[in-house]
PDB file of N, CA and C in Angstrom:
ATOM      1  N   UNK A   1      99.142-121.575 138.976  1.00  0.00           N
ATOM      2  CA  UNK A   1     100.034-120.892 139.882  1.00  0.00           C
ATOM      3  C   UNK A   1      99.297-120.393 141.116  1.00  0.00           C
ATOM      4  N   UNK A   2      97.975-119.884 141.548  1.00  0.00           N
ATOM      5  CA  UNK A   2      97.028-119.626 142.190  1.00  0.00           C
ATOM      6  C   UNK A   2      96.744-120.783 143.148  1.00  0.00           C
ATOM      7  N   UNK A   3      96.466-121.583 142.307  1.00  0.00           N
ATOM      8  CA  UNK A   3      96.281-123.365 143.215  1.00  0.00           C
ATOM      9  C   UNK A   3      97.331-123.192 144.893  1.00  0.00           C
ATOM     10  N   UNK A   4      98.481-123.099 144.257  1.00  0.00           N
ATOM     11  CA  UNK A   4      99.068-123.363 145.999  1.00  0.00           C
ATOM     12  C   UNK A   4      99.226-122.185 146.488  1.00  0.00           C
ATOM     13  N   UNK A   5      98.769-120.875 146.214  1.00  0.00           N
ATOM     14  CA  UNK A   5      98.302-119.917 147.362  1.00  0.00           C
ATOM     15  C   UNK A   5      97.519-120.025 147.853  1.00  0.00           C
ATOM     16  N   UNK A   6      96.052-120.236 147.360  1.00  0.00           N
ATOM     17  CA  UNK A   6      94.772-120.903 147.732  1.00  0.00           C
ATOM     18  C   UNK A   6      94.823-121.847 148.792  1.00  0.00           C
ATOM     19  N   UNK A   7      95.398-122.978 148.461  1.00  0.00           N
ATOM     20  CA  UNK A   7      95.633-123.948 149.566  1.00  0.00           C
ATOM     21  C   UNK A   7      96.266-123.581 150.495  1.00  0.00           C
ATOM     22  N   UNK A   8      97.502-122.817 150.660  1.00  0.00           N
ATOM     23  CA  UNK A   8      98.614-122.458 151.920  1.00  0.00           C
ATOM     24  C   UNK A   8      97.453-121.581 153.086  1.00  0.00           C
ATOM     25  N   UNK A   9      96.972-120.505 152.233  1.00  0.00           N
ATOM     26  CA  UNK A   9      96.105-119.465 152.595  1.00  0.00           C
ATOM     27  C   UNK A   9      94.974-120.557 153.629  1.00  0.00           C
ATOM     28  N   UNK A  10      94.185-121.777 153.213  1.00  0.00           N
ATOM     29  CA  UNK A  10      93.189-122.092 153.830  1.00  0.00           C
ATOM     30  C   UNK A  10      93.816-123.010 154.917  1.00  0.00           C
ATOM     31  N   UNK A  11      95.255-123.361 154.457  1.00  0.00           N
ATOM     32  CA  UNK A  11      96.200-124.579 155.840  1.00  0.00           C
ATOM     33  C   UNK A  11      96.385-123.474 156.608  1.00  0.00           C
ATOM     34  N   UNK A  12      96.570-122.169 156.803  1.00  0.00           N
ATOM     35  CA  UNK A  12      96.732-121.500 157.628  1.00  0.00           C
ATOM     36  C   UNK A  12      96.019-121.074 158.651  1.00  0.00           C
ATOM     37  N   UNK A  13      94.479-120.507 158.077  1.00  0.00           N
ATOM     38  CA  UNK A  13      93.510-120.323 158.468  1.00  0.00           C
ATOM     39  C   UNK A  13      92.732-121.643 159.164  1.00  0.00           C
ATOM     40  N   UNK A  14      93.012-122.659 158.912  1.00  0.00           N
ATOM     41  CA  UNK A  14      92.338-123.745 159.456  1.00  0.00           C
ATOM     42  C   UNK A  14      93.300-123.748 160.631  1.00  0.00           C
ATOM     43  N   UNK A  15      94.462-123.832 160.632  1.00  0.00           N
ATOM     44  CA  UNK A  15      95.318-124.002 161.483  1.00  0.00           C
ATOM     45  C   UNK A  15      95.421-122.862 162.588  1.00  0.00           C
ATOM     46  N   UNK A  16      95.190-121.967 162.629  1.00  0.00           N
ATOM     47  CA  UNK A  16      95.482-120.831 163.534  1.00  0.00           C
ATOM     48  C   UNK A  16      94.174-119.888 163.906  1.00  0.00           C
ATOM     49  N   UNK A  17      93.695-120.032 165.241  1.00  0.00           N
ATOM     50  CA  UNK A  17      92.770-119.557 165.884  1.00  0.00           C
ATOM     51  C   UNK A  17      92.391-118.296 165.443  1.00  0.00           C
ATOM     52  N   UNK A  18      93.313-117.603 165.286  1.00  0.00           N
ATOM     53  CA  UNK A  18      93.682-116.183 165.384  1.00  0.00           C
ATOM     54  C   UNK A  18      92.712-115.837 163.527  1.00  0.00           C
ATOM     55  N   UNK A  19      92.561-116.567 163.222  1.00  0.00           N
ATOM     56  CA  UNK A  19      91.872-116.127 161.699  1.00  0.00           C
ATOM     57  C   UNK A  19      90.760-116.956 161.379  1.00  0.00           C
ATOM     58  N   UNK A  20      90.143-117.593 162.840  1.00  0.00           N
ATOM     59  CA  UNK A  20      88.690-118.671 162.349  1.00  0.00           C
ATOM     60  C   UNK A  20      87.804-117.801 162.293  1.00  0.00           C
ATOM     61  N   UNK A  21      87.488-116.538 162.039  1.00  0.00           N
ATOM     62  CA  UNK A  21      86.866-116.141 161.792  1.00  0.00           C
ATOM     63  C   UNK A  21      86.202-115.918 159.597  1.00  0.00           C
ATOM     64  N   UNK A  22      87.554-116.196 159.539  1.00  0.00           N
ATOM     65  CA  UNK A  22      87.949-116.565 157.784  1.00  0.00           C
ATOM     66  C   UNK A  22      87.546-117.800 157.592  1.00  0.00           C
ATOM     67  N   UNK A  23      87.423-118.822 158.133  1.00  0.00           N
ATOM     68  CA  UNK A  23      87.453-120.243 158.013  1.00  0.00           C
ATOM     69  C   UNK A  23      85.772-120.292 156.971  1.00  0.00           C
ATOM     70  N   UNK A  24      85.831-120.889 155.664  1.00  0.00           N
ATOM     71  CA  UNK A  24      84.801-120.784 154.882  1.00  0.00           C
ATOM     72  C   UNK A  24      84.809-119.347 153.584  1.00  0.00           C
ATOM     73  N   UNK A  25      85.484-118.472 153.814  1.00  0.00           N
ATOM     74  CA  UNK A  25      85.172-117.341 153.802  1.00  0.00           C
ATOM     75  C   UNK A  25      86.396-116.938 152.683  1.00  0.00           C
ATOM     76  N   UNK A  26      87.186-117.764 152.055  1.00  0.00           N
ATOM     77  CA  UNK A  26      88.316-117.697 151.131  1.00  0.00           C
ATOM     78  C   UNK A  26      87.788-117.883 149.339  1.00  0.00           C
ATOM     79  N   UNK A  27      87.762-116.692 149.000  1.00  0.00           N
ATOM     80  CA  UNK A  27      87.826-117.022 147.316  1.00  0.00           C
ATOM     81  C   UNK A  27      88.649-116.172 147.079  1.00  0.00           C
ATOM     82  N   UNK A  28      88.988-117.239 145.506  1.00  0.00           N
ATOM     83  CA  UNK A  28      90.060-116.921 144.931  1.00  0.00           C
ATOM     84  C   UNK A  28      89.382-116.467 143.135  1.00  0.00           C
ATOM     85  N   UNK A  29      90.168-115.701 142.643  1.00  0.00           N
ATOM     86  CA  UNK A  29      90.196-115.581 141.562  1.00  0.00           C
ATOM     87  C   UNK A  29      91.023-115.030 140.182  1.00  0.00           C
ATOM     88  N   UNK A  30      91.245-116.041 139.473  1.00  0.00           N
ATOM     89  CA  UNK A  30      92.473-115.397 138.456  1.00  0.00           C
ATOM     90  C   UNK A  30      92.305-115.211 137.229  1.00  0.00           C
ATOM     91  N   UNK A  31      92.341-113.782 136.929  1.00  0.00           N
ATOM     92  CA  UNK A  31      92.259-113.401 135.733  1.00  0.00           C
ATOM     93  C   UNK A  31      90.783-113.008 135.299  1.00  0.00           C
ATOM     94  N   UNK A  32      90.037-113.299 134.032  1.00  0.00           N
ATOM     95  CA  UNK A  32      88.325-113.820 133.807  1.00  0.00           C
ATOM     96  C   UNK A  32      88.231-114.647 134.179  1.00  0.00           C
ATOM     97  N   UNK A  33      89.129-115.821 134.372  1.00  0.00           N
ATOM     98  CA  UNK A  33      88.510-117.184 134.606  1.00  0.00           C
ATOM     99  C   UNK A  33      87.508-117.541 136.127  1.00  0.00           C
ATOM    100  N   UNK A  34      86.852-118.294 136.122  1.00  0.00           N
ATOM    101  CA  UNK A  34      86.489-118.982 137.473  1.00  0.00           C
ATOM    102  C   UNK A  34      87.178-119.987 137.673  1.00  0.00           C
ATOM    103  N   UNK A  35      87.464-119.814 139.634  1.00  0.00           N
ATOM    104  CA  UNK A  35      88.579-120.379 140.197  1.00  0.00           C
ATOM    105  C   UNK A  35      87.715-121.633 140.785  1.00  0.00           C
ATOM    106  N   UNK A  36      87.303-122.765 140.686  1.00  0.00           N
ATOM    107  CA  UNK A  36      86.924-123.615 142.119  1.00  0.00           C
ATOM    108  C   UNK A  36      85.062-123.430 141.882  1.00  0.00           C
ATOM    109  N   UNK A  37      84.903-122.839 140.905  1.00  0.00           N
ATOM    110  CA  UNK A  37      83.435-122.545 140.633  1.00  0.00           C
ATOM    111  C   UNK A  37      82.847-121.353 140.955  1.00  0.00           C
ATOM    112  N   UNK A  38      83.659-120.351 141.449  1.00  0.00           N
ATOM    113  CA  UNK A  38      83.668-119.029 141.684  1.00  0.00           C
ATOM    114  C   UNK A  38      84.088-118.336 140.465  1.00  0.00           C
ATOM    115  N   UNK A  39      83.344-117.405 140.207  1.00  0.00           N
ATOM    116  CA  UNK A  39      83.949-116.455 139.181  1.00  0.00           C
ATOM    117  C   UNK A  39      84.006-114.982 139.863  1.00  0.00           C
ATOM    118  N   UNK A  40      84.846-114.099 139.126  1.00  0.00           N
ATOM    119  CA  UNK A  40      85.194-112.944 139.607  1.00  0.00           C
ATOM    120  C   UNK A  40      84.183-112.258 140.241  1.00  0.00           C
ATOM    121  N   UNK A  41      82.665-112.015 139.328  1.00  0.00           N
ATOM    122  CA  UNK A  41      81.697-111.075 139.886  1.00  0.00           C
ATOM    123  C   UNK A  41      81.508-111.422 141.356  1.00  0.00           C
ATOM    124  N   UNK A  42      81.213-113.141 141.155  1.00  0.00           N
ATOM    125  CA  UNK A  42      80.998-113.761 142.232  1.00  0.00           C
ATOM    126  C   UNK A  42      81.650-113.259 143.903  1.00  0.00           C
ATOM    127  N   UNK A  43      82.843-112.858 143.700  1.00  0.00           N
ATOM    128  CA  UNK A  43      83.629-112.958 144.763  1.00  0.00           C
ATOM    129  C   UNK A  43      83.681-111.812 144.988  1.00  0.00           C
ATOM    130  N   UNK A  44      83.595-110.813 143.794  1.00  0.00           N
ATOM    131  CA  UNK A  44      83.895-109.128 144.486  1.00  0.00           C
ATOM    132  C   UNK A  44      82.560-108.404 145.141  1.00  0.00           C
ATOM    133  N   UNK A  45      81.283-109.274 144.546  1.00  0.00           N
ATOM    134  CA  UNK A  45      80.429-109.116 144.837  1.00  0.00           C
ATOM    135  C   UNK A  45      79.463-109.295 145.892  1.00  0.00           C
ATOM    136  N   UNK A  46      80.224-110.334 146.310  1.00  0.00           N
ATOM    137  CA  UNK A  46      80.101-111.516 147.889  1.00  0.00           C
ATOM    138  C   UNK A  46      80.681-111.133 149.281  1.00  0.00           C
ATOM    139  N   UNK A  47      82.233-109.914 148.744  1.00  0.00           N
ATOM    140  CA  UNK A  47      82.186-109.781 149.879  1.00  0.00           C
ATOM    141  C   UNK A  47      81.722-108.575 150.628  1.00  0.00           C
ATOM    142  N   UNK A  48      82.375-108.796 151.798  1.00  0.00           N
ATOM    143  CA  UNK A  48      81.565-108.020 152.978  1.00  0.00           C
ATOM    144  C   UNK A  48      82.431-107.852 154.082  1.00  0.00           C
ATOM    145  N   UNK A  49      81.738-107.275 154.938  1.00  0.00           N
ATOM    146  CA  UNK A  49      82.794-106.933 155.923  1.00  0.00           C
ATOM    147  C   UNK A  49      82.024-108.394 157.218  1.00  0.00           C
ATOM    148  N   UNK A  50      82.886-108.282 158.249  1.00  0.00           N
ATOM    149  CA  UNK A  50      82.913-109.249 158.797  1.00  0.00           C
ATOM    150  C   UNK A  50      82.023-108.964 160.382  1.00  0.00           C
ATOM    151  N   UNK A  51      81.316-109.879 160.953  1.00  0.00           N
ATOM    152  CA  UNK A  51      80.564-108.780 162.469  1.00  0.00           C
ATOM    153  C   UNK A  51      80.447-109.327 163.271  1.00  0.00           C
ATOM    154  N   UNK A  52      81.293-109.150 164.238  1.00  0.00           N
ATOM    155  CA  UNK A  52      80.849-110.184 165.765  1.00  0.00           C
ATOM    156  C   UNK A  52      80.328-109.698 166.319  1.00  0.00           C
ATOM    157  N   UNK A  53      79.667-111.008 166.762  1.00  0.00           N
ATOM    158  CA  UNK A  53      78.402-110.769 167.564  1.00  0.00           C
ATOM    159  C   UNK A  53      78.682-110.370 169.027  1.00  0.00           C
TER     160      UNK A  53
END
């Protein structure tokens, strides 16, 4: 069920200027499982805030 949010989420971002700053920068995760080869720690742990230069 995750699968086509994932995808809509990255057709969007690829598609619209206004969020290339996201472009690369999308994990997903559901439940314990690992999504795409990401697992949860992975992703809560990864992120960050974002910094232009």
């Amino acid at each position: 069920m995750v699968e086509w949010i994932a995808e809509r989420l990255r057709e969007v971002v690829g598609a619209d200027r206004r969020f290339a700053s996201y472009r690369g920068r999308i994990a997903v995760v559901r439940g314990t499982d690992s999504f795409e080869g990401i697992t949860r720690s992975d992703a809560v742990f990864g992120f960050g805030t974002c910094q232009r230069l």
